[in-house]
Protein backbone atom coordinates (compact mmCIF):
# COMPACT_ATOMS: atom_id res chain seq x y z
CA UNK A 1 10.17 -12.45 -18.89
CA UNK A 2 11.07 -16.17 -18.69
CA UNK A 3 10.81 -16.35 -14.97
CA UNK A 4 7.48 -14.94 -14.93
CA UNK A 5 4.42 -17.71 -15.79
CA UNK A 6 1.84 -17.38 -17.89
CA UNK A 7 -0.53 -16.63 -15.49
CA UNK A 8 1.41 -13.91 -13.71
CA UNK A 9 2.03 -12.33 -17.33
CA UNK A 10 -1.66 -12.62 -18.41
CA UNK A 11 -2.49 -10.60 -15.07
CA UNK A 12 0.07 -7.82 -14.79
CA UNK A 13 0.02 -7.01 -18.67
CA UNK A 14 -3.68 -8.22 -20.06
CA UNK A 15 -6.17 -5.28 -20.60
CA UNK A 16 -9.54 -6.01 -20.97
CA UNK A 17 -11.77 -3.85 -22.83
CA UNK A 18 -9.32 -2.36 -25.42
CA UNK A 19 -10.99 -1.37 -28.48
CA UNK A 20 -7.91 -1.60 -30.54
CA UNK A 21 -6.42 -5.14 -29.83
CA UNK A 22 -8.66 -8.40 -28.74
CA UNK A 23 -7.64 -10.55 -25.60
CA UNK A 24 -6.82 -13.02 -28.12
CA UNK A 25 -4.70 -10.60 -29.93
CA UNK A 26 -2.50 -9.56 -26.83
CA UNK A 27 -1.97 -12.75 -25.59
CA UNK A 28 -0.49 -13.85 -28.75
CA UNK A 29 1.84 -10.48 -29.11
CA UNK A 30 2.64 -11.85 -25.24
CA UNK A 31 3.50 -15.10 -26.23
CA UNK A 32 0.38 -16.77 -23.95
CA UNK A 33 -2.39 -19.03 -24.57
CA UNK A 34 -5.89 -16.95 -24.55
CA UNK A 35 -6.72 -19.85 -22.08
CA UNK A 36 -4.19 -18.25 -19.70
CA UNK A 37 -6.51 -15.53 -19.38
CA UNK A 38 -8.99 -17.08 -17.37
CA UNK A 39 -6.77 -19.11 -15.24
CA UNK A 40 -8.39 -19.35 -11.11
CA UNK A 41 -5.87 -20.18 -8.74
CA UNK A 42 -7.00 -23.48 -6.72
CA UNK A 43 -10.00 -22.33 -4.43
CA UNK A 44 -8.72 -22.67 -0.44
CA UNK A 45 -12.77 -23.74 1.07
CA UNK A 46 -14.79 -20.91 2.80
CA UNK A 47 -13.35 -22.57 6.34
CA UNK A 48 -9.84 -22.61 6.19
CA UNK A 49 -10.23 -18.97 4.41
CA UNK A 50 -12.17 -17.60 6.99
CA UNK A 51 -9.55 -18.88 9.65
CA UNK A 52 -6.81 -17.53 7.81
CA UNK A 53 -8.44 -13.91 7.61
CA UNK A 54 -9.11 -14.44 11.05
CA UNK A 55 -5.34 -15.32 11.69
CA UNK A 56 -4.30 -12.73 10.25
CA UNK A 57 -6.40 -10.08 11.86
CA UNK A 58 -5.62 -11.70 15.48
CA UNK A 59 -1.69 -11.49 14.17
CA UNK A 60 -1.82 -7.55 12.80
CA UNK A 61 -3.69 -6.90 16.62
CA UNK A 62 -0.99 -8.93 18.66
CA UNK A 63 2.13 -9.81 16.78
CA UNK A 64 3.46 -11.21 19.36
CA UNK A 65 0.98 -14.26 19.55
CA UNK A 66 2.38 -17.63 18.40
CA UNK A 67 0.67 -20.29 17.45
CA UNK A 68 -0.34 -21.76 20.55
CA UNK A 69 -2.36 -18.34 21.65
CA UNK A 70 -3.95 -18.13 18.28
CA UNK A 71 -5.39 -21.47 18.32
CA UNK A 72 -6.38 -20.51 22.02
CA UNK A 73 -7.68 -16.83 20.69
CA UNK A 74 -9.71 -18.20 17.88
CA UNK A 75 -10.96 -21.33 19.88
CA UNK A 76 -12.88 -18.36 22.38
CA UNK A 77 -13.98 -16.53 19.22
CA UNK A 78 -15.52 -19.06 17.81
CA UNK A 79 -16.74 -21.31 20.38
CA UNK A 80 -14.88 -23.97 18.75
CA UNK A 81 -11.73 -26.30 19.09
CA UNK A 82 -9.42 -24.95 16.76
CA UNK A 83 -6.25 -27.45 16.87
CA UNK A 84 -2.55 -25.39 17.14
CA UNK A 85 -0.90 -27.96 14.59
CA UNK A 86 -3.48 -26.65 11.89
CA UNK A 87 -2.98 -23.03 12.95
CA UNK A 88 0.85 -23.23 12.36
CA UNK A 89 0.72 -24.90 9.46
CA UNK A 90 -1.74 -22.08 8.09
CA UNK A 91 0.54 -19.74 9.67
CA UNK A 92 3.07 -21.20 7.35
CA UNK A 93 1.28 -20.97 4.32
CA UNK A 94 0.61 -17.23 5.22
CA UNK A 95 4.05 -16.26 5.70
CA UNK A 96 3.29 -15.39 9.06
CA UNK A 97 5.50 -15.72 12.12
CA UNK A 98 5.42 -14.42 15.54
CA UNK A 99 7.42 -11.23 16.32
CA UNK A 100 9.35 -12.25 19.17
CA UNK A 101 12.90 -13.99 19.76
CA UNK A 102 13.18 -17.25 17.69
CA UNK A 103 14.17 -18.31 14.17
CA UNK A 104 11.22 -17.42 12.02
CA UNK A 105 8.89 -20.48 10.87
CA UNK A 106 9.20 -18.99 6.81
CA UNK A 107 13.20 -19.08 7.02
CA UNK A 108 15.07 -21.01 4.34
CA UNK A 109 15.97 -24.88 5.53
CA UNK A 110 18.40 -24.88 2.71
CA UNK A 111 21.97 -23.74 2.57
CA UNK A 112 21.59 -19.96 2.09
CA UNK A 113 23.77 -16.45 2.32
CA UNK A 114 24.02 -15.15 5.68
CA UNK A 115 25.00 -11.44 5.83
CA UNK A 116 25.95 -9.85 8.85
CA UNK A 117 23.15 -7.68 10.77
CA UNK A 118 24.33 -4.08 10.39
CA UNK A 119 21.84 -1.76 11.97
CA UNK A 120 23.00 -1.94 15.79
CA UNK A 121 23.70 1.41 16.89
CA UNK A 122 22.69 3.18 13.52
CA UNK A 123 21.18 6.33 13.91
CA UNK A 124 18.78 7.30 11.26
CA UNK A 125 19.66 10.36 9.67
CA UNK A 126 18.80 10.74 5.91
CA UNK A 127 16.41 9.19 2.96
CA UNK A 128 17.95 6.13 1.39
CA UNK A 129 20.38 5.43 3.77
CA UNK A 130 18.32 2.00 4.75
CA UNK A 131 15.18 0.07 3.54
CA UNK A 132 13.82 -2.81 4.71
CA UNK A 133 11.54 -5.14 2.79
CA UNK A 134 8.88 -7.55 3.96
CA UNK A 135 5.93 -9.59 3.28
CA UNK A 136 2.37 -9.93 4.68
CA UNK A 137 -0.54 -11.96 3.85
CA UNK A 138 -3.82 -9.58 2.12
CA UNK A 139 -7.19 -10.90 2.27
CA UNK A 140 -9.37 -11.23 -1.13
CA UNK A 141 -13.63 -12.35 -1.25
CA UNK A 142 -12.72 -16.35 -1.88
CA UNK A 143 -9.07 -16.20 -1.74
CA UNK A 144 -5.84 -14.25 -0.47
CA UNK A 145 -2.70 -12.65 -1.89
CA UNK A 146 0.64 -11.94 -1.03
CA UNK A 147 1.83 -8.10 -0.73
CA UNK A 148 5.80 -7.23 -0.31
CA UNK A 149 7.03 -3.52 -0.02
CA UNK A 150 10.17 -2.13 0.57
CA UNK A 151 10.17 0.89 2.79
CA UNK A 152 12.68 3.64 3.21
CA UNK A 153 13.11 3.54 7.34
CA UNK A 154 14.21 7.12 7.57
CA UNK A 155 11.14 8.78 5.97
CA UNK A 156 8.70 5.74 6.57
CA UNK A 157 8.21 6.22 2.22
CA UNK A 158 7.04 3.11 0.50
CA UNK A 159 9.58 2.91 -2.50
CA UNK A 160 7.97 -0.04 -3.97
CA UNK A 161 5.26 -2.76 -3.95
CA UNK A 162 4.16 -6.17 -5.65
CA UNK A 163 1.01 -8.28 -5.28
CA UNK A 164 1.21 -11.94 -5.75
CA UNK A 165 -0.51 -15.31 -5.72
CA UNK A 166 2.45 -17.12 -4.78
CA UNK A 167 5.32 -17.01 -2.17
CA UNK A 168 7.77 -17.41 -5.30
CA UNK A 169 10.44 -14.78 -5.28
CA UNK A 170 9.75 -13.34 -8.44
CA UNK A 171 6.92 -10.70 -7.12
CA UNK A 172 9.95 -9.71 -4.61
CA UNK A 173 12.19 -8.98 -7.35
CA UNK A 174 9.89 -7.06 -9.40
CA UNK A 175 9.65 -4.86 -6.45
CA UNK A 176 12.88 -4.49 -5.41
CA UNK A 177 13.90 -3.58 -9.43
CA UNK A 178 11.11 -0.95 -9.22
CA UNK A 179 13.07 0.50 -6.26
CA UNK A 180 16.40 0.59 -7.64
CA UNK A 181 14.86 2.23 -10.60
CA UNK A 182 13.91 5.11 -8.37
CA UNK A 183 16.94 5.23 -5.69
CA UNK A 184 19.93 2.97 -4.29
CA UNK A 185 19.61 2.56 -0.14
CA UNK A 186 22.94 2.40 1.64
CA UNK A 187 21.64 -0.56 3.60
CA UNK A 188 19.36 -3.13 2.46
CA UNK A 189 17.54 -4.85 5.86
CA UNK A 190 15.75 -8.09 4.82
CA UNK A 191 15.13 -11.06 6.76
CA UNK A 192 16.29 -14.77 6.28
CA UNK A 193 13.21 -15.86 4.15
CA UNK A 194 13.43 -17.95 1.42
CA UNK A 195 12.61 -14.95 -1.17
CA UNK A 196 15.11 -12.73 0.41
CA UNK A 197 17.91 -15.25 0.67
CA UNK A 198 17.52 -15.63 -2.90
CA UNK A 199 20.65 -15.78 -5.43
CA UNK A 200 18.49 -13.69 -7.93
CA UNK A 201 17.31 -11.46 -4.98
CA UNK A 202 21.39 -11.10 -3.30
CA UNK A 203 22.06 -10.71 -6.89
CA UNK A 204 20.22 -7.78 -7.14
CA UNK A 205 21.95 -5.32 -4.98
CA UNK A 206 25.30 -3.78 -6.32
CA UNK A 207 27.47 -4.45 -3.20
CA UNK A 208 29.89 -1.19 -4.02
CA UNK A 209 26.90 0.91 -3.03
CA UNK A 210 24.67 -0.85 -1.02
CA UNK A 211 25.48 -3.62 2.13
CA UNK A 212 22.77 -6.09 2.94
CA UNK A 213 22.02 -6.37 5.95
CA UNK A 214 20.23 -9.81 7.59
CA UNK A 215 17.71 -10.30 10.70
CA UNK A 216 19.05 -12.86 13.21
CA UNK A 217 18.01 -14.59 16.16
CA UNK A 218 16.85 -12.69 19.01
CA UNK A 219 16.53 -9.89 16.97
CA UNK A 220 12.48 -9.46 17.07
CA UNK A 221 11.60 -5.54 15.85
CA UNK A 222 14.04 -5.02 13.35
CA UNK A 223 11.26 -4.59 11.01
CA UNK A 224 9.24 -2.19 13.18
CA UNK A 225 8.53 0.03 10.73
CA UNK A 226 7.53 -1.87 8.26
CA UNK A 227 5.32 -4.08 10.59
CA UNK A 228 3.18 -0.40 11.42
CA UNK A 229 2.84 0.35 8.13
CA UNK A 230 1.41 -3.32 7.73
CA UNK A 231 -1.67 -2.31 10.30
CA UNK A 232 -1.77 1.19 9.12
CA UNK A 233 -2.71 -0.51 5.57
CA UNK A 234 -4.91 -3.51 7.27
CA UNK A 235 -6.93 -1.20 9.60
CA UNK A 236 -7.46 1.86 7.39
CA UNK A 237 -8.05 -0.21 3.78
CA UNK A 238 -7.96 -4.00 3.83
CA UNK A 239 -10.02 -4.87 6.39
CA UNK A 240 -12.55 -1.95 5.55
CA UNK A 241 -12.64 -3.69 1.92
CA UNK A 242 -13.76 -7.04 0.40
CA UNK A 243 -11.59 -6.82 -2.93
CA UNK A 244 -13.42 -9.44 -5.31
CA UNK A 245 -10.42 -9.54 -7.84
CA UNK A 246 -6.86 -8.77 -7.40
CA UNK A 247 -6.94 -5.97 -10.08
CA UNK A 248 -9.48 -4.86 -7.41
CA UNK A 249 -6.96 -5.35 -4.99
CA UNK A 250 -4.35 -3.97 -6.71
CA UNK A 251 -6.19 -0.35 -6.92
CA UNK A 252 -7.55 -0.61 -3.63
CA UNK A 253 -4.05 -0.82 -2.11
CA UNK A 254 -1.88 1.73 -4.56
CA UNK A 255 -4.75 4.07 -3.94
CA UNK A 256 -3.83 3.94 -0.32
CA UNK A 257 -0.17 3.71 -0.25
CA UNK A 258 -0.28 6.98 -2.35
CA UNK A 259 -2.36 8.14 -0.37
CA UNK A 260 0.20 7.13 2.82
CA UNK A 261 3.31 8.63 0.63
CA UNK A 262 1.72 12.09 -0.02
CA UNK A 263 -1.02 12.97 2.59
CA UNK A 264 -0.58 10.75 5.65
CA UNK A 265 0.83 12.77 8.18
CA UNK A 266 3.49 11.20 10.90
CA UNK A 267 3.92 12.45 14.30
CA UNK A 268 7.54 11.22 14.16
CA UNK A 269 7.92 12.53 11.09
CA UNK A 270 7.28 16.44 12.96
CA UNK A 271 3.49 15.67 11.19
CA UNK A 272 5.32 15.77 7.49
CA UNK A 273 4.00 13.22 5.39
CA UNK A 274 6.38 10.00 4.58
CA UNK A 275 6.90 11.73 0.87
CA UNK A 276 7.43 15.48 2.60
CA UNK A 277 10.38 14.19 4.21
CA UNK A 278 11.61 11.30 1.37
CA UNK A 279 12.16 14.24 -1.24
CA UNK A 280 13.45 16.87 1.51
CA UNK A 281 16.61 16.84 -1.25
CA UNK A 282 15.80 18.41 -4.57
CA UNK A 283 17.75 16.39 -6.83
CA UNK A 284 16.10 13.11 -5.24
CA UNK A 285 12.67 14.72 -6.38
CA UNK A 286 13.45 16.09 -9.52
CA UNK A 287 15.10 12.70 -10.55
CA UNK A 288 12.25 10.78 -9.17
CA UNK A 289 9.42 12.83 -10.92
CA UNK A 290 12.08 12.17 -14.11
CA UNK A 291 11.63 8.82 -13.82
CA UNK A 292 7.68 8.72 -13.34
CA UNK A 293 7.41 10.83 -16.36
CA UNK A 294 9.51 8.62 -18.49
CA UNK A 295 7.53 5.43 -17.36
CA UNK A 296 4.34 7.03 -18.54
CA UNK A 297 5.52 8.41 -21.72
CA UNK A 298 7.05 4.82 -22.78
């Protein structure tokens, strides 16, 4: 738990309202100051939030739009001059990049792993076989998080999720060790972000079972499914919502991506739902359920 801060530990284990232990109480068994508990990250001002909501809405519609046409787009929308060197360097702080041909603006600057892309001519035909993990920008009343999942591309199943703060890799590899804990993919897709380039990330993945495989240049919809799920979620919760807190948050969006695993049906999928066609293989679903039940129970 030493990589984790305080902050990130008072929100993901804190429970307000026990009747059997005090908030001062549990952060002491945690190790935390009780003044952890009512840490606010820095405020971002009601301007440069409302651009950055509006950013990414105008990035979920055309993901193909760089900079340039977003400071164009948003200039129309709001009868304003909005400047394109303070749209990309929002667009940076989002973790947002255009999908088209051309080194993303999030990638790593700094000498990093570089694993071979491994998907050409792959044909899809079986759960686990390869996930791909990303990150998008979620919009809170007064602030915004950061949301990465890991999908199974086969059955279009979210294995995992994280919320965070921060663009700091740990949320990613609290994810990623929630997916391992429930199946190993045969291919790992990822692209060359800082989080994903990671030693404690690469680290991660047992290379005698799974290969990881990296986006390169010129290689624009690798991530295709993920990036649908992305407006799936925005279009059908997030922007429907105006989560207050990220607890809020947090049940707003498992609600919905359990609600996307179990009843969402997928014409691609032959109108199966994402979790229909994940646990096609009994022993996948009996050890999975094993493994929910034992959670809950500890």
């Amino acid at each position: 738990m030493n990589s984790l801060t305080v902050h990130i530990i008072a929100e993901k284990f804190i429970e307000h309202g026990l009747p059997t232990l005090t908030l001062a109480e549990q952060a002491n068994l945690l190790g935390i100051s009780r003044a952890s508990l009512y840490y606010q990250p820095k405020s971002t001002d009601p301007e440069t939030l409302d651009l950055m909501h509006r950013i990414d809405k105008i990035h979920t519609d055309w993901p193909v739009y760089g900079s340039r046409k977003i400071a164009a787009q948003l200039t129309r929308d709001l009868d304003s001059i909005i400047g394109r060197k303070r749209v990309r360097s929002l667009m940076e702080e989002m973790g947002i990049a255009a999908v088209y041909p051309k080194p993303r603006l999030s990638l790593n600057g700094k000498e990093h792993p570089v694993f071979p892309y491994l998907l050409t001519g792959v044909v899809l035909t079986a759960p686990n076989q390869v996930w791909g993990a990303d990150i998008t920008y979620i919009k809170l009343h007064g602030g915004y998080l950061y949301l990465v999942a890991f999908l199974d591309w086969y059955s279009r199943f979210v294995v995992s999720w994280e919320l965070s703060n921060t663009l700091d890799v740990q949320f990613c590899l609290d994810a990623a060790a929630q997916a391992l804990a429930n199946a190993t993919p045969g291919i790992m897709n990822v692209d060359q972000g800082v989080q994903f380039t990671s030693a404690d990330f690469i680290g991660l993945w047992n290379p005698q079972s799974t290969k990881i495989s990296m986006d390169h240049r010129g290689r624009c919809f690798d991530n295709i499914f993920t990036e649908r799920f992305w407006r799936s979620l925005k279009y059908e919760e997030v922007y429907l919502k105006d989560y207050r807190t990220v607890p809020e948050a947090r049940r707003g969006i498992g609600d919905y991506i359990n609600r996307y695993n179990h009843e969402r049906l997928h014409e691609a999928l032959g109108y199966k739902t994402p979790a229909e066609v994940y646990f096609s293989d009994p022993l996948l679903r009996d050890s999975y359920r094993r493994r929910v039940i034992s959670h809950f129970v500890s």
